[in-house]
Protein backbone atom coordinates (compact mmCIF):
# COMPACT_ATOMS: atom_id res chain seq x y z
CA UNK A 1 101.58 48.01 57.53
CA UNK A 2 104.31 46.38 59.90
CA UNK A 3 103.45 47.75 63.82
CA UNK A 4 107.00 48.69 63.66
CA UNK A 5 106.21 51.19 60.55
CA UNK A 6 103.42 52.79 63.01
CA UNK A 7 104.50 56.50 64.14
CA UNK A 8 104.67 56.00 67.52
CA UNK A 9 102.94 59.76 67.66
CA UNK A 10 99.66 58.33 66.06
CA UNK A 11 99.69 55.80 69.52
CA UNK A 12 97.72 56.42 72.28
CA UNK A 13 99.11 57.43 75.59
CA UNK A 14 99.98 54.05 77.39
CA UNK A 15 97.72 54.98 80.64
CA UNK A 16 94.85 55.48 77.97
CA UNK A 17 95.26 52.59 76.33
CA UNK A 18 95.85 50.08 79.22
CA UNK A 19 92.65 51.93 80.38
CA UNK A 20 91.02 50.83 77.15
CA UNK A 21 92.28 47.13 77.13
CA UNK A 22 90.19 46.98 80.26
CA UNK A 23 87.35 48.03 79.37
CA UNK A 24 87.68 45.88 75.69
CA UNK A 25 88.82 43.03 77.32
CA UNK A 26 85.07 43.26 80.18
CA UNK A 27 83.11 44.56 76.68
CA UNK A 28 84.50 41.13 75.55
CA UNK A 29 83.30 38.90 78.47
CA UNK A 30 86.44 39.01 80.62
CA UNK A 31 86.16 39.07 84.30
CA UNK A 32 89.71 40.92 85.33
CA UNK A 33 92.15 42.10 83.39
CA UNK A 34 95.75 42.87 84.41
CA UNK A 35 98.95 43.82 83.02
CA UNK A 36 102.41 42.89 84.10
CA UNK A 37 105.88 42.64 81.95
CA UNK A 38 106.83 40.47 79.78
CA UNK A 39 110.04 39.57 81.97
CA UNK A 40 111.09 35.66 81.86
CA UNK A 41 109.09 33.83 84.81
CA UNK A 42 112.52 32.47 86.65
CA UNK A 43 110.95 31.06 90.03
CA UNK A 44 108.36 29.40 88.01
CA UNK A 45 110.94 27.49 85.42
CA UNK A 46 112.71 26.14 88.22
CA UNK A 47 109.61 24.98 89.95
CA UNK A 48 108.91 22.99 86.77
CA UNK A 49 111.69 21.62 86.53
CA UNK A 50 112.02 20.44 89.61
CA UNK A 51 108.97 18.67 89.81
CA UNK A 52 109.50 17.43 86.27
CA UNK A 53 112.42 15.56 87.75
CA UNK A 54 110.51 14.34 90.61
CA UNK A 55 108.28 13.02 88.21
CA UNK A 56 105.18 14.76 89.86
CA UNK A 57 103.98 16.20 86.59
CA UNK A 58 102.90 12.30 86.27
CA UNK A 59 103.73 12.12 82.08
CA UNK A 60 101.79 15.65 81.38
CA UNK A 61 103.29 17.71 78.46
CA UNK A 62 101.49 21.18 79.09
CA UNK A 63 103.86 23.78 80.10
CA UNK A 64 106.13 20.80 81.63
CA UNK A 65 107.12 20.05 77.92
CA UNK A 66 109.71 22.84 77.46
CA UNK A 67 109.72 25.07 80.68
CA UNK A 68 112.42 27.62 79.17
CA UNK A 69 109.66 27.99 76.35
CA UNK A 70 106.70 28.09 78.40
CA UNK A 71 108.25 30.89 81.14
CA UNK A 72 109.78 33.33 78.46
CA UNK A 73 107.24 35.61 76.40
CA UNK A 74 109.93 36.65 74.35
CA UNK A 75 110.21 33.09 72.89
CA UNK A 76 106.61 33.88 71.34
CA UNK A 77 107.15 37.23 70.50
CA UNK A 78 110.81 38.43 70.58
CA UNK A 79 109.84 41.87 70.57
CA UNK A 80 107.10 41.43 73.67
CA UNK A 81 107.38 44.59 76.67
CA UNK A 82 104.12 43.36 78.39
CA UNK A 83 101.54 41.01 79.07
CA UNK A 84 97.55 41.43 79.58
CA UNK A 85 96.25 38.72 81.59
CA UNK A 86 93.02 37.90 81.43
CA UNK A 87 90.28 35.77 83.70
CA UNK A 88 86.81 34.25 82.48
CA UNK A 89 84.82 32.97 85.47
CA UNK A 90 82.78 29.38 84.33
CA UNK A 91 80.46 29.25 86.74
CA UNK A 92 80.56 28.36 90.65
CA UNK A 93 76.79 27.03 90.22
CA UNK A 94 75.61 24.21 92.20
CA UNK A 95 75.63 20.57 90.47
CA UNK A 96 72.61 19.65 89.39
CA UNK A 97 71.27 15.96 90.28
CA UNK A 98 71.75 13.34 87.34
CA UNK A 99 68.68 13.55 84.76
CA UNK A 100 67.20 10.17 85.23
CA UNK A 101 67.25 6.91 87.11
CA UNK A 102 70.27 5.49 84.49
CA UNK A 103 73.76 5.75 85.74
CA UNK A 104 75.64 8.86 84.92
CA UNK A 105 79.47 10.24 84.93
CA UNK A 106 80.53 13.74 86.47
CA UNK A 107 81.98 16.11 84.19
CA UNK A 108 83.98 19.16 85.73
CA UNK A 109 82.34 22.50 85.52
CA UNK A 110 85.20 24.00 83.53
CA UNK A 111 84.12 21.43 81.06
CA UNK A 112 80.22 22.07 81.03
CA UNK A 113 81.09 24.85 78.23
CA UNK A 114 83.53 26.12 75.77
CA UNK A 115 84.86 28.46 78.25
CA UNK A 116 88.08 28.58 76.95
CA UNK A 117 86.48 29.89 73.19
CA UNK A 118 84.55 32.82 75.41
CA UNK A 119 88.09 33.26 77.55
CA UNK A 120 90.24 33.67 73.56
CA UNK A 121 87.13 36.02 72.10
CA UNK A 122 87.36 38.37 75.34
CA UNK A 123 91.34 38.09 75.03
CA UNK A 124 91.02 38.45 71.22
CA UNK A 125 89.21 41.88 71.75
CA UNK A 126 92.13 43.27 74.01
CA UNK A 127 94.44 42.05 70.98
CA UNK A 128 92.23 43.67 68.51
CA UNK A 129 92.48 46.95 70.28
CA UNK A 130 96.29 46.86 70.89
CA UNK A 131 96.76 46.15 66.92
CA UNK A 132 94.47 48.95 66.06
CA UNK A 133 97.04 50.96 68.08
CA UNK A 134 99.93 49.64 65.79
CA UNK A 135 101.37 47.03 68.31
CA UNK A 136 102.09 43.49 67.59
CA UNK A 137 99.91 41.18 70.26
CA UNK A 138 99.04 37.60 70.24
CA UNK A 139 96.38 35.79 72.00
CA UNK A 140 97.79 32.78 74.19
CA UNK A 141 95.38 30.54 76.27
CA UNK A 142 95.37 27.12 77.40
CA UNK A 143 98.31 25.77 75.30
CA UNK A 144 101.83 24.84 76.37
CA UNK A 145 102.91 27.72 75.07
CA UNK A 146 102.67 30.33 78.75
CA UNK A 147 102.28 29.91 81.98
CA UNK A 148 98.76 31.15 82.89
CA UNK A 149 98.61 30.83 86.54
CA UNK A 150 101.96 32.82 86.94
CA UNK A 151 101.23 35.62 84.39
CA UNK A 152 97.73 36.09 86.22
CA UNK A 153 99.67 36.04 89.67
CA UNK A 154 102.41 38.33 88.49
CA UNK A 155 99.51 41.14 87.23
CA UNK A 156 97.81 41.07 90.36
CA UNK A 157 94.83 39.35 89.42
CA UNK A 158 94.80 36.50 92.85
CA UNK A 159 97.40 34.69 94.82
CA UNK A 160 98.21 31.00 94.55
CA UNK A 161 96.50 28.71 96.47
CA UNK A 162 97.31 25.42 98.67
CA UNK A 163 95.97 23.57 95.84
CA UNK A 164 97.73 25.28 93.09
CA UNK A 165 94.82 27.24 91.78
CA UNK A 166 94.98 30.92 91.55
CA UNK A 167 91.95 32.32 93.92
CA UNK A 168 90.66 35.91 92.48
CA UNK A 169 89.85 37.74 95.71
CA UNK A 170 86.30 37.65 96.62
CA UNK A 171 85.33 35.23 93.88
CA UNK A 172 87.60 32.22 94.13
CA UNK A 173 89.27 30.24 91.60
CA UNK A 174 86.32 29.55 89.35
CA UNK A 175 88.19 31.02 86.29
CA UNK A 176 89.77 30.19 82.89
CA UNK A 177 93.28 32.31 82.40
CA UNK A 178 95.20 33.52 79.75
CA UNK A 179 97.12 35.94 78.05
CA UNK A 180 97.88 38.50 75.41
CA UNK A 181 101.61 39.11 74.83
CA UNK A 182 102.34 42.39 73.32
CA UNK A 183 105.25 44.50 72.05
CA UNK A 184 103.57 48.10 73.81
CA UNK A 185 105.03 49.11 76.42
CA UNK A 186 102.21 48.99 79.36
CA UNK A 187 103.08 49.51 82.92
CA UNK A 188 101.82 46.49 85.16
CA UNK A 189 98.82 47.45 87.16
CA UNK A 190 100.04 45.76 90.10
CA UNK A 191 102.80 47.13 92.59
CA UNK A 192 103.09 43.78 94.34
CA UNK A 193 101.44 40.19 94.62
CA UNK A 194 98.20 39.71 96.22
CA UNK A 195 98.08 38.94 99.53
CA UNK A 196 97.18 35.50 100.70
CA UNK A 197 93.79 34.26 101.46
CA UNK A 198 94.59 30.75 102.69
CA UNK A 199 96.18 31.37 105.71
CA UNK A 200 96.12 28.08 107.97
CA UNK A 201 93.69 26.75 105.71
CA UNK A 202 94.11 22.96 104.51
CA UNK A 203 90.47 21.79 103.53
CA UNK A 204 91.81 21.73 99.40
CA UNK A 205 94.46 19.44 100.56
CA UNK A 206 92.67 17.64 103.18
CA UNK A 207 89.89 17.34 101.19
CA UNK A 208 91.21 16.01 97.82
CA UNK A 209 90.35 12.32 97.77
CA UNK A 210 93.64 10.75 96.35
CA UNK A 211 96.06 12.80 98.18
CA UNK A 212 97.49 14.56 95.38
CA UNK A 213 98.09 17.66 96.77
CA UNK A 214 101.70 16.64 98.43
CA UNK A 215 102.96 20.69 99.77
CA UNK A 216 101.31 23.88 99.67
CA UNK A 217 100.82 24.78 95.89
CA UNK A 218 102.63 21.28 94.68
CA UNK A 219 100.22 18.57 92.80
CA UNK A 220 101.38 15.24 92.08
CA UNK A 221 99.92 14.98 89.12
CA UNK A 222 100.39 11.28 89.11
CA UNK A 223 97.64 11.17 91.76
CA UNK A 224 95.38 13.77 90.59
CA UNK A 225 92.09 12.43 89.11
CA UNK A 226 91.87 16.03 87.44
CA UNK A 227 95.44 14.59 85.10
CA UNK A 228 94.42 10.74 85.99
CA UNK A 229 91.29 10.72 83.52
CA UNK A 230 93.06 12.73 80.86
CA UNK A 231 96.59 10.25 80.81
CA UNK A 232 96.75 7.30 78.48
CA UNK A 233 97.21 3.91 79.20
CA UNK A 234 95.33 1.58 82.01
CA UNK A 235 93.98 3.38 85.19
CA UNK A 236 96.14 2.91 88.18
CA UNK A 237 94.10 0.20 90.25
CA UNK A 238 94.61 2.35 93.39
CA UNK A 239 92.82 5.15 92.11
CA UNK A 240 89.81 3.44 90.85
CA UNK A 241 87.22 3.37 94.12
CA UNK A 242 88.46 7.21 94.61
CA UNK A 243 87.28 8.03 91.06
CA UNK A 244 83.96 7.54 92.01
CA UNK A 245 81.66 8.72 89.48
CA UNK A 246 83.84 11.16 87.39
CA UNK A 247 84.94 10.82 83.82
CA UNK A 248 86.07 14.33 82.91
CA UNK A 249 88.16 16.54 85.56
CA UNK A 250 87.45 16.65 89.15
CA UNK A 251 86.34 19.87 91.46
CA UNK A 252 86.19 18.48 94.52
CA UNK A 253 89.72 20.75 95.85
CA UNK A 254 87.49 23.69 94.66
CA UNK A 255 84.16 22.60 95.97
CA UNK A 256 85.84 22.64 99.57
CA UNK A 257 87.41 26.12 99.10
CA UNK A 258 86.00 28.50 101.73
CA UNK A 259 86.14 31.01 99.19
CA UNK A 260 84.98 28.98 96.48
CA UNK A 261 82.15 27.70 99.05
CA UNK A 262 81.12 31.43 99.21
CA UNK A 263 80.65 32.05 95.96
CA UNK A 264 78.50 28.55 95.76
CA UNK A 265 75.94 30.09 98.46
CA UNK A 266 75.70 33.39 96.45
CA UNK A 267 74.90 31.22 93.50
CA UNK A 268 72.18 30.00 95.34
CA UNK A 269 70.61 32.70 96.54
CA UNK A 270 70.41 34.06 93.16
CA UNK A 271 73.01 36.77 93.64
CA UNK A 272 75.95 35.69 91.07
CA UNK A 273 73.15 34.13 88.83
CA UNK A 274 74.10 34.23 85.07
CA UNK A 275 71.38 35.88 82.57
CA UNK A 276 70.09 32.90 80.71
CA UNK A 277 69.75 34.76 77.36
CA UNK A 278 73.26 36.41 77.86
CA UNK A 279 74.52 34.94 74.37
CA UNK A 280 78.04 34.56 76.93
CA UNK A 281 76.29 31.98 78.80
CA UNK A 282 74.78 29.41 75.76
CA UNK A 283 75.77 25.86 75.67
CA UNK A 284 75.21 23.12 73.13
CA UNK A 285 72.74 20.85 75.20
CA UNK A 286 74.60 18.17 73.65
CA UNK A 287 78.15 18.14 74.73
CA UNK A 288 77.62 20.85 77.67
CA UNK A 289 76.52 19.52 80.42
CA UNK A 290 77.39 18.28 83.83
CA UNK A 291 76.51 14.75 83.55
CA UNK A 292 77.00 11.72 80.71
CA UNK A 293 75.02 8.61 80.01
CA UNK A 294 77.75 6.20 80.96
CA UNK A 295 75.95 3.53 79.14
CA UNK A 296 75.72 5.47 76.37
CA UNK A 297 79.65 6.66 76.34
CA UNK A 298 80.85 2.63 76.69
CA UNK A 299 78.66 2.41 73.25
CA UNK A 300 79.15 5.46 71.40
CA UNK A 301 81.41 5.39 68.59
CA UNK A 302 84.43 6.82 68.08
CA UNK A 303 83.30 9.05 65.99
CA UNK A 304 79.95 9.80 68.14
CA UNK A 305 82.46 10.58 71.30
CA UNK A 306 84.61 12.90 69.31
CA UNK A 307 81.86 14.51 68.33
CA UNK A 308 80.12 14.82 71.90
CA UNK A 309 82.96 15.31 73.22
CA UNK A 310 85.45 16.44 71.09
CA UNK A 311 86.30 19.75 73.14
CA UNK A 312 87.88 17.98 75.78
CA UNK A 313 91.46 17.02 76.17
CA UNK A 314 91.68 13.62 74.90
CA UNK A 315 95.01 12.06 74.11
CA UNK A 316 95.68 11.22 71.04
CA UNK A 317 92.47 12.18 69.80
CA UNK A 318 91.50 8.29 71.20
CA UNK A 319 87.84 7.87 72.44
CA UNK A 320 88.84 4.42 74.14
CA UNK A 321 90.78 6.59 76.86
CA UNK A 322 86.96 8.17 77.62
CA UNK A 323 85.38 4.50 77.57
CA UNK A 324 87.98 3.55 80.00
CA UNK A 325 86.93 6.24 82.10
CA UNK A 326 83.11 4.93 82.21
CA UNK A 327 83.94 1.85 82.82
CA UNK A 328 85.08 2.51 85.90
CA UNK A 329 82.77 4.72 86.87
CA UNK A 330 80.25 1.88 85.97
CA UNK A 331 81.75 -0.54 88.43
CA UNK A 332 81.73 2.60 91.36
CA UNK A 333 78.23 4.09 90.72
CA UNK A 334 75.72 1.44 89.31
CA UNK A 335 73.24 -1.07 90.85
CA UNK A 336 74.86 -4.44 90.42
CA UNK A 337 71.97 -6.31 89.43
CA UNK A 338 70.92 -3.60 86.34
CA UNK A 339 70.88 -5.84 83.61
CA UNK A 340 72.07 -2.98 81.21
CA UNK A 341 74.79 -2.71 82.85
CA UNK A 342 75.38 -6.54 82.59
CA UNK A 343 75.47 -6.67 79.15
CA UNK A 344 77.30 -3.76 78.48
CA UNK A 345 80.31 -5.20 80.84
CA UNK A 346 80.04 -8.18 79.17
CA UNK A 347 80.33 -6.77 75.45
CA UNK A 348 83.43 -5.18 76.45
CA UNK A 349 84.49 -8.30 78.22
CA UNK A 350 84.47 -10.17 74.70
CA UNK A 351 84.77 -7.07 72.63
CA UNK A 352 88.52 -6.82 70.93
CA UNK A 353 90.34 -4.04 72.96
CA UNK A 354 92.74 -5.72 75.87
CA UNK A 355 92.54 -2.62 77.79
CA UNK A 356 89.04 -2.13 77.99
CA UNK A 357 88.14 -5.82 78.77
CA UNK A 358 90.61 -5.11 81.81
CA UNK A 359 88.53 -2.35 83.30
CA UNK A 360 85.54 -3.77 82.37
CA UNK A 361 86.80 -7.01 84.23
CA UNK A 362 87.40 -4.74 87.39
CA UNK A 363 84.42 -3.05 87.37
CA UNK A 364 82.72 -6.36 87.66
CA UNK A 365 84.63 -7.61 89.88
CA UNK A 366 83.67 -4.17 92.02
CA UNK A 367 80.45 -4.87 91.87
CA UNK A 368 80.33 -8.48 92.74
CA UNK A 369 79.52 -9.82 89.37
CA UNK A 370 82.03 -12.45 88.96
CA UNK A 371 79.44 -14.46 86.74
CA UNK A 372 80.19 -12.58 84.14
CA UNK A 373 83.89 -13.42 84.03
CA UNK A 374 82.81 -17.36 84.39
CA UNK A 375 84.60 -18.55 80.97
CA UNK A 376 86.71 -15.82 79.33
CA UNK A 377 89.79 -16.61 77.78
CA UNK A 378 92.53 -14.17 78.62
CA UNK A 379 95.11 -16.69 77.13
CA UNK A 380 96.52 -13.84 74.47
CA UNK A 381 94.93 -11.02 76.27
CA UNK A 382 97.85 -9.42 78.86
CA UNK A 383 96.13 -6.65 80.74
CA UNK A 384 92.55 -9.07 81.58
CA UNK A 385 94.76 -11.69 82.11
CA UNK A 386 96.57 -9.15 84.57
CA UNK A 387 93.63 -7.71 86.01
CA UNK A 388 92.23 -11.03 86.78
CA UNK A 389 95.31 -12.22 88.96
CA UNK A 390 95.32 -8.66 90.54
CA UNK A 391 93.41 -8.30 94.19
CA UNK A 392 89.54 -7.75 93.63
CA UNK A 393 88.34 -4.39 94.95
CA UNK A 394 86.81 -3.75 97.33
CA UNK A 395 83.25 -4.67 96.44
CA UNK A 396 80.93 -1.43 96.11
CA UNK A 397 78.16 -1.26 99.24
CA UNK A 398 77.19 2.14 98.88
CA UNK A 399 74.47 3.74 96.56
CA UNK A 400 74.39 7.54 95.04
């Protein structure tokens, strides 16, 4: 039966039932829930926009693609009164040490799990109870489709902070967001914004190793190594060294957070510890995990990396983009006289993708291994022959 064929007597009382999408959506593994309307998020579309035309959001789609579409609910559901926001912490755990004496890439803790899959099932539960009720709702959560930050903001779950992320108070900004847009007509559970928590605070922006964090709450995403791994095409040369290690997101704004910092140390004493046979926190040893072979990324198959890895954002579905990402790790983390390593920079040296040789050419180069450049032909071959004319980097001197 249509939700508009529902008897609005047979509804629940709204206070009741925004007191039951609460307790549905924590039943369902959500850590706040909040409801706000389902008004058009003006301030926000401009801010887009703006930065869209400053080119800061660096060639990112997201909710950059069509800002009048991503701020308006009603362009998902004309009908839509309100909006349930919803937050899924992932973990503020400490980073374990790489398993094992062979070089390894940093994956971002968002990434260790599908967090985004627990975030939709705990959003999914709020939806089921708001259809059972006769309204129309839909589930909306990491797509291009809302803005997650501002709906979160706007229903009073945390304020935005000097690095863009929204901080929950008391826990930080260790969470997944999303959404549930809905056609009942819910009051919003906050009167005003939270207050904020930075103050004079400027260790996310001092802090963040490229500079990307240009103003209070802007990110050039053109700098950010968070965006930087994800983009296609060559990796700009001056953000190589500052990569460091990572080949999947980067926490480091977060991992300087006071707040964040706090909720680190509770993690350690055991206070915020998650119950290992909580079915919430399983992960596929496989693909979940904090760090990756790199040697074993630069010779995985496609079809092994997609398959590893195939929750992550990778564009156009093209595994080379991930290679490119170990390569240079490779060149900033590794011993240069491991003899693995060699031979793995010098199969992609002669292998048949252009823009792999490149950063395989620069990660030599990094860590003084010219030798293995000593009689390539880059004759037909325009981003090695490139990379070979560019500077050398600085050579690596440090070790993990």
């Amino acid at each position: 039966m249509p939700a508009s064929s529902v008897a609005t007597s047979s509804r629940a009382p709204a206070a009741d039932l925004a007191a039951r999408l609460a307790a549905a959506g924590r039943d369902g593994g959500l850590d706040a829930v909040g409801i706000t309307t389902a008004e058009p998020f003006a301030e926000t579309r401009e801010h887009l926009e703006t930065r869209r035309r400053a080119g800061l959001h660096g060639g990112m789609a997201f909710t950059y693609r069509n800002p009048a579409r991503s701020t308006d609910p009603r362009a998902l559901l004309p009908s839509a009164r309100a909006l349930v926001a919803g937050a899924r912490a992932y973990g503020a755990g400490p980073v374990p040490p790489p398993p094992g004496p062979r070089p390894h890439g940093r994956v971002a803790r968002y990434a260790w799990g599908d967090h985004y899959a627990e975030l939709e099932a705990g959003l999914g539960a709020v939806a089921d109870v708001l259809r059972a009720d006769g309204w129309r709702a839909l589930v909306v959560a990491d797509q291009n489709h809302l803005v997650d930050r501002a709906v979160a903001h706007r229903a009073g779950l945390g304020w935005y902070g000097k690095s863009s992320l929204l901080l929950l108070p008391g826990a930080g900004s260790w969470f997944v967001l999303g959404a549930v847009v809905t056609d009942a007509p819910l009051a919003p559970t906050a009167s005003e914004p939270v207050a904020d928590g930075c103050g004079s605070c400027t260790r996310c922006s001092d802090g963040c190793p490229t500079g990307a964090i240009v103003a209070p709450g802007v990110v050039d995403a053109r700098r950010c190594l968070a965006w930087v791994v994800q983009a296609p095409g060559p990796l700009p040369r001056p953000l190589r060294v500052p990569l460091g290690d990572r080949i999947y997101g980067c926490d480091e704004c977060q991992d300087v957070c006071p707040p964040n910092r706090v909720e680190l140390r509770r993690h350690r004493r055991g206070e915020a510890a998650p119950d290992a046979h909580d079915p919430r926190h399983a992960h596929d040893e496989r693909s979940d995990r904090p760090w990756v072979d790199l040697l074993d990324l630069v010779a995985a198959s496609d079809a092994e990396i997609l398959d590893r890895h195939g929750r992550w954002y990778i564009a156009g579905r093209d595994p080379r983009w991930v290679r490119r990402n170990a390569l240079v790790a490779l060149g900033n983390v590794t011993d240069p006289r491991d003899p693995a390593v060699a031979a793995a920079l010098r199969a992609t040296l002669t292998g048949p993708d252009d823009l792999l040789a490149a950063h395989a050419a620069w990660a030599a180069r990094r860590l003084g291994r010219d030798d293995l450049l000593e009689g390539l032909d880059a004759g037909d071959r325009p981003d090695l022959a490139a990379e070979l004319l560019a500077p050398a980097p600085p050579r690596r001197t440090a070790t993990r």
